[in-house]
Protein backbone atom coordinates (compact mmCIF):
# COMPACT_ATOMS: atom_id res chain seq x y z
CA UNK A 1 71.75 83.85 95.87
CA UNK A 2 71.05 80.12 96.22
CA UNK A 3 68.00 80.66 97.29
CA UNK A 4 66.80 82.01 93.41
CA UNK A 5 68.45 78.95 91.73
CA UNK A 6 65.58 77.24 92.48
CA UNK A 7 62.99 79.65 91.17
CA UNK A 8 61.68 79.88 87.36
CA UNK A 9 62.91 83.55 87.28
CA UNK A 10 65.24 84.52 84.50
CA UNK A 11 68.33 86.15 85.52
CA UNK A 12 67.69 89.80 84.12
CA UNK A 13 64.61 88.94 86.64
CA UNK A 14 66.58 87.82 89.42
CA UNK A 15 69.45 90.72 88.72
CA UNK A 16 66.41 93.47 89.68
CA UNK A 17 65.57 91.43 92.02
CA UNK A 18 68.62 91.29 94.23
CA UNK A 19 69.18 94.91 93.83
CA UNK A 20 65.51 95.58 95.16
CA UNK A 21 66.24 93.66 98.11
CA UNK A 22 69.55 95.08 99.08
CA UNK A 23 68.37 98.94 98.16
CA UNK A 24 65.72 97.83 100.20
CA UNK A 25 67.87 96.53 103.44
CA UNK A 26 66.19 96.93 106.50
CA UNK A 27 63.49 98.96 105.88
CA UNK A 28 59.80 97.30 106.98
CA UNK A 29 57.15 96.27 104.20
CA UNK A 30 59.54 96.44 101.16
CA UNK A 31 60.40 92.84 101.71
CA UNK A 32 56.69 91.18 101.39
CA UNK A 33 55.59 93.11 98.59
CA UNK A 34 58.02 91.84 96.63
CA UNK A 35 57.92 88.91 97.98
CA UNK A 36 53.85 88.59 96.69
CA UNK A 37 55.53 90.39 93.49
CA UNK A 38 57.71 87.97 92.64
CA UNK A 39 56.10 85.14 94.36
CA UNK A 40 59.17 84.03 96.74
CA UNK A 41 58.70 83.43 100.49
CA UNK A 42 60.33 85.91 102.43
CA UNK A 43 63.15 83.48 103.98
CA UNK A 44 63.89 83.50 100.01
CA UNK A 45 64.83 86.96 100.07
């Protein structure tokens, strides 16, 4: 998760966040919307 420590989310934010991303594992489109959602790049995630 180094990647967040460098964002202004707070950690409840970045908590949902992970858990998004890995529910979301390999699937196609998941990543960039919450990627604009969040406002990370997608390397980020």
């Amino acid at each position: 998760m180094t990647g967040l420590h460098n964002t202004d989310l707070t950690t409840s934010q970045k908590i949902e966040f992970s858990a998004k991303v890995l529910a979301n594992q390999g699937l196609h489109g998941p990543v960039t919307q919450m990627s604009q959602e969040y406002g990370l790049s997608r390397p980020t995630l």
